[in-house]
Protein backbone atom coordinates (compact mmCIF):
# COMPACT_ATOMS: atom_id res chain seq x y z
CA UNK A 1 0.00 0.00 0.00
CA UNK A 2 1.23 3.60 -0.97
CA UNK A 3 -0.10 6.59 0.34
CA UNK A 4 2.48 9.04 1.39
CA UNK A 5 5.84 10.85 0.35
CA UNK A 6 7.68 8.42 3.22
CA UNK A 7 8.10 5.12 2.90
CA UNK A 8 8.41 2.60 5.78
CA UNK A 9 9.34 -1.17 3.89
CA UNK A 10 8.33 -3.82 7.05
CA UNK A 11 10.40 -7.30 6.18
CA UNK A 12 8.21 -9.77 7.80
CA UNK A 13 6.35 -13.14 6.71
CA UNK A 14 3.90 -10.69 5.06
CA UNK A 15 6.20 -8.41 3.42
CA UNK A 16 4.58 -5.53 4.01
CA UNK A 17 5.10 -2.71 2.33
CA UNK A 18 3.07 0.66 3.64
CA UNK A 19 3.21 4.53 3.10
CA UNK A 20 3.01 7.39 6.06
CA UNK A 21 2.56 11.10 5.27
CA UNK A 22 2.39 11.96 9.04
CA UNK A 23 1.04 11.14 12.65
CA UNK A 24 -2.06 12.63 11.61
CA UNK A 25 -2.84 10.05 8.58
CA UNK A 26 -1.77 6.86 11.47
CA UNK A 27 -4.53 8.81 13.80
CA UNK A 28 -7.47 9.54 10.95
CA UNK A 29 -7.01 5.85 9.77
CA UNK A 30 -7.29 4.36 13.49
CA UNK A 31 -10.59 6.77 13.86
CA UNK A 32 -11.88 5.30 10.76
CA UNK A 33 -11.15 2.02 11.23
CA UNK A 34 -13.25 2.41 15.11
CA UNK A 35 -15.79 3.84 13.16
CA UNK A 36 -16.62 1.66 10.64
CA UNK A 37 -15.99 -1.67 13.25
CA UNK A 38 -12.65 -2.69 10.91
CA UNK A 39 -11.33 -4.61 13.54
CA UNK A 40 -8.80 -7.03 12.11
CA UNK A 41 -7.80 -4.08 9.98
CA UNK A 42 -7.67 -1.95 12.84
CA UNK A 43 -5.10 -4.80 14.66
CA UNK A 44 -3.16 -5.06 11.63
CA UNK A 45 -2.67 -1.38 11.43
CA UNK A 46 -1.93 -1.22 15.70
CA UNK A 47 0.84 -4.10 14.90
CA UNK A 48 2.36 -1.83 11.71
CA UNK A 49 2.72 1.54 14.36
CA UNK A 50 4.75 -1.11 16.75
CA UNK A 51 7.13 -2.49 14.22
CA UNK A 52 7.66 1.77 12.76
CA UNK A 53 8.33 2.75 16.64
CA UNK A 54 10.19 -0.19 17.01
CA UNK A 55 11.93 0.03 14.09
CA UNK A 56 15.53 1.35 15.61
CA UNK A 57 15.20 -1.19 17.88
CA UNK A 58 14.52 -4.18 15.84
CA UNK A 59 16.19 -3.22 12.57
CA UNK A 60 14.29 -5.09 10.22
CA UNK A 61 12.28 -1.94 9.04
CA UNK A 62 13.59 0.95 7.37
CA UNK A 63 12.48 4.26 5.84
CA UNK A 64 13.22 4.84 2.19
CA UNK A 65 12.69 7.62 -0.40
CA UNK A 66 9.09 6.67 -3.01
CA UNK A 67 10.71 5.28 -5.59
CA UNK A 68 11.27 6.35 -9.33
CA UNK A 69 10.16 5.28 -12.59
CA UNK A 70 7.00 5.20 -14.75
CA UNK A 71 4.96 3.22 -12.55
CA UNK A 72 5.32 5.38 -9.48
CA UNK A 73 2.30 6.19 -7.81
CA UNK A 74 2.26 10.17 -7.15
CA UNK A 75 -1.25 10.51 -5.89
CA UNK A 76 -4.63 8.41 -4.79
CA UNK A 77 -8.59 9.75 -5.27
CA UNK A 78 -10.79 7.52 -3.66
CA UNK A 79 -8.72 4.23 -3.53
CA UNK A 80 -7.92 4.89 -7.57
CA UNK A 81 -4.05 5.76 -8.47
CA UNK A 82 -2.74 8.07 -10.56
CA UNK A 83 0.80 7.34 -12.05
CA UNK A 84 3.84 9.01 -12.61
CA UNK A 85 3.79 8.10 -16.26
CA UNK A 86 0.25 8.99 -16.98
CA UNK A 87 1.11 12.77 -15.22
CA UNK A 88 4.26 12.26 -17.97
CA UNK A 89 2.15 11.93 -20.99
CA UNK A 90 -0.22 14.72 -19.66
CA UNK A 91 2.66 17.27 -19.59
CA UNK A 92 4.86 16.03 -22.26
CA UNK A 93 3.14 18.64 -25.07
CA UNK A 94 3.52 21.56 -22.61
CA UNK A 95 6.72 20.66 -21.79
CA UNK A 96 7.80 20.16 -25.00
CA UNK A 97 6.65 24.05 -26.14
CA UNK A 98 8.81 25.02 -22.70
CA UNK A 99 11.82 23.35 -23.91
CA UNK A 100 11.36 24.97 -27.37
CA UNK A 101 10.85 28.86 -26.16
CA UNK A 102 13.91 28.24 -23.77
CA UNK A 103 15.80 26.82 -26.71
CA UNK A 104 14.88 29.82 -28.63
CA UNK A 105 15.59 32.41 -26.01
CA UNK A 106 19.26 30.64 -25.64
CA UNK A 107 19.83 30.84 -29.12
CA UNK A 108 18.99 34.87 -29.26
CA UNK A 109 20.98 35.45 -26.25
CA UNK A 110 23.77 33.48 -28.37
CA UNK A 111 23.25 35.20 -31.06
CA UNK A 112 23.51 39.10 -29.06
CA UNK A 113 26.72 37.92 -27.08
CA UNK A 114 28.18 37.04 -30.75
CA UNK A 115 27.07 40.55 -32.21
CA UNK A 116 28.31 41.85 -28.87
CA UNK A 117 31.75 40.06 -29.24
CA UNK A 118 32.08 40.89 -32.77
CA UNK A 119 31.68 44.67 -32.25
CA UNK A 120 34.46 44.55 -29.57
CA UNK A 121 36.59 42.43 -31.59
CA UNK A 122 35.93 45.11 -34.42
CA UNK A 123 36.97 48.55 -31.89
CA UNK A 124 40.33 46.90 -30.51
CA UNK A 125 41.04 46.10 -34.14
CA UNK A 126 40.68 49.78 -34.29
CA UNK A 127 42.43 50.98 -31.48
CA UNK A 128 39.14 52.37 -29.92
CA UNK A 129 36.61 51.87 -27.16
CA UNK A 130 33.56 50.55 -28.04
CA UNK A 131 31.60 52.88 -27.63
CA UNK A 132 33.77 55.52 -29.50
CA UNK A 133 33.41 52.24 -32.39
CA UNK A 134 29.33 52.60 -32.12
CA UNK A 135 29.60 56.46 -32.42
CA UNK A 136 31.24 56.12 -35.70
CA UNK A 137 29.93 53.60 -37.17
CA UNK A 138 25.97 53.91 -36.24
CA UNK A 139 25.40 57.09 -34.14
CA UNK A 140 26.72 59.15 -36.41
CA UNK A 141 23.70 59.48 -38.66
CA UNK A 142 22.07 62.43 -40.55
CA UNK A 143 18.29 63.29 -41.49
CA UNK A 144 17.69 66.75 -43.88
CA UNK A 145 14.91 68.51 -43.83
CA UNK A 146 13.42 67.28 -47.17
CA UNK A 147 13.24 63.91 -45.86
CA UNK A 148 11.25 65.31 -42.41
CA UNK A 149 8.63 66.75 -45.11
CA UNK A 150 8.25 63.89 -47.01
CA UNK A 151 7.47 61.95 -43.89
CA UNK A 152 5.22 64.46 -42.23
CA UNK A 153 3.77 64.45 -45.65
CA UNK A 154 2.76 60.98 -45.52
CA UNK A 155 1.37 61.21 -42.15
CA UNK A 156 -2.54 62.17 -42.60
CA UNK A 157 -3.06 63.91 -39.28
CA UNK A 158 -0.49 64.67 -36.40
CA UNK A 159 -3.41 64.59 -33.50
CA UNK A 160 -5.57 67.28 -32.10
CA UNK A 161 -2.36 67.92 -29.05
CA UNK A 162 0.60 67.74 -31.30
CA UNK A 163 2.15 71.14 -32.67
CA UNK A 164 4.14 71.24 -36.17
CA UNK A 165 6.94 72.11 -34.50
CA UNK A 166 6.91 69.04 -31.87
CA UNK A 167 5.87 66.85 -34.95
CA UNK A 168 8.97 67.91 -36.79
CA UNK A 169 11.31 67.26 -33.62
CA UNK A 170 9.56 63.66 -33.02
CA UNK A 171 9.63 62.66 -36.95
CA UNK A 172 13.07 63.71 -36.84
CA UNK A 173 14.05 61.95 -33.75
CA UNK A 174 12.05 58.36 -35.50
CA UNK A 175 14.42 58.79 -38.55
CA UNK A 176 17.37 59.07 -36.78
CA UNK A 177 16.52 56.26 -34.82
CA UNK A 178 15.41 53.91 -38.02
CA UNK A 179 18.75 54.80 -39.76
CA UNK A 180 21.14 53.87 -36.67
CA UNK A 181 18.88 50.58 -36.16
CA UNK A 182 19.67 49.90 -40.02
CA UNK A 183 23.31 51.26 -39.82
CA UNK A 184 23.78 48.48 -36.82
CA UNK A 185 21.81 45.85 -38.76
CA UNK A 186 24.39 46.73 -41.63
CA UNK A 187 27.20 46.55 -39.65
CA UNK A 188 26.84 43.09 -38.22
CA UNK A 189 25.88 42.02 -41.05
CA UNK A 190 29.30 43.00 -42.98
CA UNK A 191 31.28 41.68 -39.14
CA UNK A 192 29.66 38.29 -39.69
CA UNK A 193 30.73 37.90 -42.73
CA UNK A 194 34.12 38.70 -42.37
CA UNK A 195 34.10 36.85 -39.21
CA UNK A 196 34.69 32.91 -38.66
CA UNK A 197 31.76 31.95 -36.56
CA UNK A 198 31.16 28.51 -35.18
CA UNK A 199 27.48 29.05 -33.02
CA UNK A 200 27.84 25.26 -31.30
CA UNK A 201 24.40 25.61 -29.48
CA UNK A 202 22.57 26.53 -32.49
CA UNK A 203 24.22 23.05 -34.18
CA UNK A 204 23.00 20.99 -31.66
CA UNK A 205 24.32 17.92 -34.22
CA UNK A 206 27.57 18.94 -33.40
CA UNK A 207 26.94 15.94 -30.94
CA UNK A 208 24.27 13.68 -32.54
CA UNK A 209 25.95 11.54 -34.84
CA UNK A 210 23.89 12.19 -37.99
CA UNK A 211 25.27 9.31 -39.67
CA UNK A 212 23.35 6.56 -37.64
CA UNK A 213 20.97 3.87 -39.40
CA UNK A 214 19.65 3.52 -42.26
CA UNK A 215 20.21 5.98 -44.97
CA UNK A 216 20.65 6.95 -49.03
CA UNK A 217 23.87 8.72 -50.03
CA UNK A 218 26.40 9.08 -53.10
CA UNK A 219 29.40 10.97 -53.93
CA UNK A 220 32.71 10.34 -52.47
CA UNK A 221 33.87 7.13 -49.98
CA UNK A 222 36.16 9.59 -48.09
CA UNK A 223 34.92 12.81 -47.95
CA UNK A 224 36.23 16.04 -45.97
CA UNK A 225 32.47 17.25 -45.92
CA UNK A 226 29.61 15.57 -45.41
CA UNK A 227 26.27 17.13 -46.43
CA UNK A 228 23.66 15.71 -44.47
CA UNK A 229 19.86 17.38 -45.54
CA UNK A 230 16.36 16.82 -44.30
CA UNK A 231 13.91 16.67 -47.10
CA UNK A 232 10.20 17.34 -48.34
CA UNK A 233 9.22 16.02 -51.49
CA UNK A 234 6.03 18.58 -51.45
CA UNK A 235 8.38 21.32 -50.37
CA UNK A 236 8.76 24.06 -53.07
CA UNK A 237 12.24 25.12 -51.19
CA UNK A 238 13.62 22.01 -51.81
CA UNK A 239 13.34 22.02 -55.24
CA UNK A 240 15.27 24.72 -55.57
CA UNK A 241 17.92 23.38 -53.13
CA UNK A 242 17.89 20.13 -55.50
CA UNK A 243 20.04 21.98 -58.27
CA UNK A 244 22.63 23.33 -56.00
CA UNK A 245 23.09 20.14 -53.81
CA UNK A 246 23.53 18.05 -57.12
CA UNK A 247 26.18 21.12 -58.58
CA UNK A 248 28.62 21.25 -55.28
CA UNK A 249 28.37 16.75 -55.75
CA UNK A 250 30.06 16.95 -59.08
CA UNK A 251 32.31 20.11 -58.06
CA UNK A 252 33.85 18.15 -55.57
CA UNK A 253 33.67 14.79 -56.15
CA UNK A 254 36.70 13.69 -54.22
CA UNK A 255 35.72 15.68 -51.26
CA UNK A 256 32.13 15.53 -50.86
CA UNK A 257 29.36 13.13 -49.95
CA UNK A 258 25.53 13.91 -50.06
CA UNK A 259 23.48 12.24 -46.95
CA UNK A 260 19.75 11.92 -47.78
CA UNK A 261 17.42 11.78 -44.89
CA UNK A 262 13.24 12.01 -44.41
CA UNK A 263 11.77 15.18 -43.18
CA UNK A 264 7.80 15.40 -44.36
CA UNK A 265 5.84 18.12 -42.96
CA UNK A 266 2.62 17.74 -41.84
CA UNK A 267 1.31 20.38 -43.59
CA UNK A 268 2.07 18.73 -47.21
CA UNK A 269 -0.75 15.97 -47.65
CA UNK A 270 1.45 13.66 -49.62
CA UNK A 271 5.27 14.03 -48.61
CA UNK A 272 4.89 10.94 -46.14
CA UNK A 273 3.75 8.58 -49.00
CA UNK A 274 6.18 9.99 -51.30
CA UNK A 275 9.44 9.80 -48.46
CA UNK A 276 8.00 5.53 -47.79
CA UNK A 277 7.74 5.52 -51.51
CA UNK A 278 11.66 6.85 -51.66
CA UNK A 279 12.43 4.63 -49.03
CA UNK A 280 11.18 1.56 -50.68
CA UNK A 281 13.17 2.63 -54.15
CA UNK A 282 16.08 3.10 -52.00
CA UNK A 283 15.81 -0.89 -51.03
CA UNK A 284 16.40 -1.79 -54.20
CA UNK A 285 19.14 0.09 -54.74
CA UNK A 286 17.15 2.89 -57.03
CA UNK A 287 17.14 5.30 -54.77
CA UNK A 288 18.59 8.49 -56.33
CA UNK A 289 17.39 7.70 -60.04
CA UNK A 290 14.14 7.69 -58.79
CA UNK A 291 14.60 11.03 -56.42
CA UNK A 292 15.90 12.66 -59.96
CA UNK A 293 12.38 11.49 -61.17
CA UNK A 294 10.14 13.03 -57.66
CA UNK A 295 12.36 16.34 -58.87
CA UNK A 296 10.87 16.55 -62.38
CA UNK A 297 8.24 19.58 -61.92
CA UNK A 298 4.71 18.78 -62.11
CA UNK A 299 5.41 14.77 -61.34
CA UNK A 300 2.39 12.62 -60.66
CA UNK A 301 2.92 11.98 -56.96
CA UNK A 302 -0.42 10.02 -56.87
CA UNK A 303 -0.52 6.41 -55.33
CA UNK A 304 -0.30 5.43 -59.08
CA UNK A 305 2.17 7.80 -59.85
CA UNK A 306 4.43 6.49 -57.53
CA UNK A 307 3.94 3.09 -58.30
CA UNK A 308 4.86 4.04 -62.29
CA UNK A 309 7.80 5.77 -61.29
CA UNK A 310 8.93 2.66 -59.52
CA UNK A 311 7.53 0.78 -63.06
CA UNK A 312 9.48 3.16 -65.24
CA UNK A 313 13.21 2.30 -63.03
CA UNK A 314 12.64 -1.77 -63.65
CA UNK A 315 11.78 -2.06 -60.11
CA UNK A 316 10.62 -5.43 -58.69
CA UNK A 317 6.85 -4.05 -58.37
CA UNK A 318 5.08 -6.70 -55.83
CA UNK A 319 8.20 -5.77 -53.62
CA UNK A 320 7.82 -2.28 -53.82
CA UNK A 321 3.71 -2.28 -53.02
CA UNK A 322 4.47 -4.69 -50.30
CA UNK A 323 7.32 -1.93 -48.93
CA UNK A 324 4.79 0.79 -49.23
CA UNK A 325 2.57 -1.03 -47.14
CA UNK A 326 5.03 -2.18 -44.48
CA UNK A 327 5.12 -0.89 -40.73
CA UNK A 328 8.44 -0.95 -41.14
CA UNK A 329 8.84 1.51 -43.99
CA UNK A 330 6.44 4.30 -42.12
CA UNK A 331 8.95 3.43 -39.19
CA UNK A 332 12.24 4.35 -40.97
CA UNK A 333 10.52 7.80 -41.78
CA UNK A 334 9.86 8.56 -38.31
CA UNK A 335 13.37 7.58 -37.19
CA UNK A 336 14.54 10.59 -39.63
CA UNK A 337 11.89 12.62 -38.24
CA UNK A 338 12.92 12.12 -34.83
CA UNK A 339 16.60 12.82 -35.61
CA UNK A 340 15.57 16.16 -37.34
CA UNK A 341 13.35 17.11 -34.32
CA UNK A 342 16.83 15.91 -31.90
CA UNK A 343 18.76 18.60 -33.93
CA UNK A 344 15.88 21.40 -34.17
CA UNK A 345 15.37 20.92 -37.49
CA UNK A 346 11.83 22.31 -37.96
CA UNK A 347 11.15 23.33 -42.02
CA UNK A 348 12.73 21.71 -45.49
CA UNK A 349 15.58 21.78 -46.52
CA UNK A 350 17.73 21.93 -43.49
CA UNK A 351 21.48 21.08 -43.97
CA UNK A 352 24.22 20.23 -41.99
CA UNK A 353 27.97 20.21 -43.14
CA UNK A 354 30.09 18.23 -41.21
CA UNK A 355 27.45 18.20 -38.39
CA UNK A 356 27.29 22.34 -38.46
CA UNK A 357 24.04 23.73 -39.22
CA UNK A 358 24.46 25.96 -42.60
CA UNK A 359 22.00 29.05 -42.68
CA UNK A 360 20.75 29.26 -46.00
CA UNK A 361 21.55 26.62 -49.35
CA UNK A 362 22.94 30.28 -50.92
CA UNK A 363 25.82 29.66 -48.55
CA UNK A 364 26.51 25.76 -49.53
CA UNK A 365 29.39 26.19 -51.90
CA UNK A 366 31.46 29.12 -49.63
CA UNK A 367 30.95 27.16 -46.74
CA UNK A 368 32.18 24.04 -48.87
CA UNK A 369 35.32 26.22 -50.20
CA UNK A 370 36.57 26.96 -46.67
CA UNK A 371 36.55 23.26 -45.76
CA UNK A 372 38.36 22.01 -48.81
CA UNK A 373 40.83 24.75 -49.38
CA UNK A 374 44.65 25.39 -48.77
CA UNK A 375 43.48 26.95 -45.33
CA UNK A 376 41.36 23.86 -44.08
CA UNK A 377 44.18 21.09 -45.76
CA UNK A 378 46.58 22.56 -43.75
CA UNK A 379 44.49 22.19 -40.14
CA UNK A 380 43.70 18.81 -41.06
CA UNK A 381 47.52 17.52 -41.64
């Protein structure tokens, strides 16, 4: 019997096993059991209270902490238990959005102790404070009087309270104001990408191994970079990705090796299908002629259009309809889901060099470049 945050285990012939929140639950169950006539009960309970204040004495009971795991009780209603693991699956959504805003507010605290670094980095370079650095570079801003007219211009009515001559000072003050916050903006910007910036919390892969299970993948048997990208076949972005991912392959086909895994998004009614109907291509060996063929715009990605595609590549057809159907292939989809969702990967494409998040597919070949070149042989020797 459980009932309490203590726990009092009583090695005996019985075994028993009981739980005590206080002297007051030992005294409400006594006047219960009097009540209601529970006399054997009532005798048990009497003999229980001997062996606990007997305990030091005797040795053969002892007080332990409730112990842990999924089938922990944590609370009881009328007899009924409620279980640790059913309060788990209660929480998990909220918890889930918790971890999420907290992984988000880490990441833009990163990301203003980077700007912050960079901008100090930038004023020793220049023999300055920083604050002498921000004076120069974004304070220092200027706003003529045509461009105060064309903005009071555009404003229908300053407000029954506000004077010209206060409306002037406060549209002057806003522009001076939107052109620093755009003279910063520019700034970083142009820091960034002079600087060599490795954000390790925002690539959480940088300790999932990304390489795990079951996977497609071409290009070179020992590569310096390995491109690993999450995919949706209904997603317009990757389409556009698709050219540029196959031009850096054959640029650098000593040095590179393409990593294809599953990422359909629930808001594309067919991109699960089509990733089990990849999948099941993939298992006979056909996997990137027929990913060439999902890339064709305007491709039939019907039930029967996947099933022709499959036709068209000589595929073993009974085995592919049987894959489609399979637990199993649904299941290798959701593995690559999970691993997306492991490294924060929440929209299509997302790609990871070497395990390091990249920002956009614009920046795939530069970011390739600096891993391959003169600079990056020499670290690795």
């Amino acid at each position: 019997m459980r009932s309490g945050s203590v726990w009092i285990d009583i090695r005996s012939d019985l075994d028993y096993t009981i739980g005590v929140d206080s002297l007051a639950a030992w005294v409400y169950s006594l006047r219960s059991m009097l009540v209601h006539g529970s006399r054997a009960l009532l005798l048990d309970l009497l003999a229980l209270c001997i062996c606990f204040q007997l305990r030091p004495v005797l040795g053969w009971a002892q007080i332990t902490t409730p112990p842990v795991g999924s089938d922990s009780i944590i609370a009881t209603v009328n007899g009924e238990v409620i279980l640790a693991s059913q309060l788990e699956s209660e929480i998990r959504p909220q918890l889930a959005q918790l971890e999420e805003q907290a992984r988000k507010l880490r990441q833009a605290v990163a990301g203003k102790m980077i700007d912050n670094l960079l901008i100090a980095q930038a004023a020793a370079r220049e023999g300055t404070t920083v604050e002498a650095y921000l004076r120069r570079h974004v304070e220092e801003v200027t706003v003529d009087e045509r461009e105060v007219d064309l903005a009071l211009r555009s404003r229908r009515e300053l407000g029954p309270a506000v004077l010209p001559a206060e409306a002037r000072y406060r549209t002057r003050r806003n522009l001076e104001d939107a052109k620093r916050g755009e003279a910063l903006r520019r700034l970083l910007a142009e820091l960034r990408r002079r600087a060599e910036i490795r954000n390790y919390l925002l690539d959480a892969a940088a300790s999932i191994n990304l390489l795990e299970g079951e996977f497609a993948s071409h290009g070179s048997e020992k590569p310096t970079v390995t491109i690993v990208v999450f995919w949706d076949y209904q997603c317009p972005f990757c389409r556009d990705a698709h050219r540029e991912l196959a031009s850096v392959v054959k640029r650098w086909p000593a040095e590179v090796r393409l990593v294809f895994r599953h990422f359909p998004l629930p808001r594309h009614p067919r991109a699960m299908e089509v990733a089990k109907a990849a999948v099941c291509a993939s298992r006979q060996n056909l996997f990137w002629s027929y990913h060439e063929r999902l890339m064709v715009p305007g491709v039939d990605l019907s039930p029967e259009g996947l099933v022709q595609l499959a036709r068209d590549l000589k595929a073993d057809l009974p085995t592919f309809e049987r894959c489609l159907l399979a637990v199993e292939t649904e299941e290798k989809v959701k593995a690559d889901m999970e691993l997306a969702r492991a490294v924060h990967v929440d929209g299509t494409p997302t790609i990871f060099l070497n395990n390091l998040r990249i920002v956009s597919i614009q920046s795939l070949a530069s970011e390739i470049e600096k891993m391959t070149g003169p600079r990056a042989a020499k670290e690795r020797q």
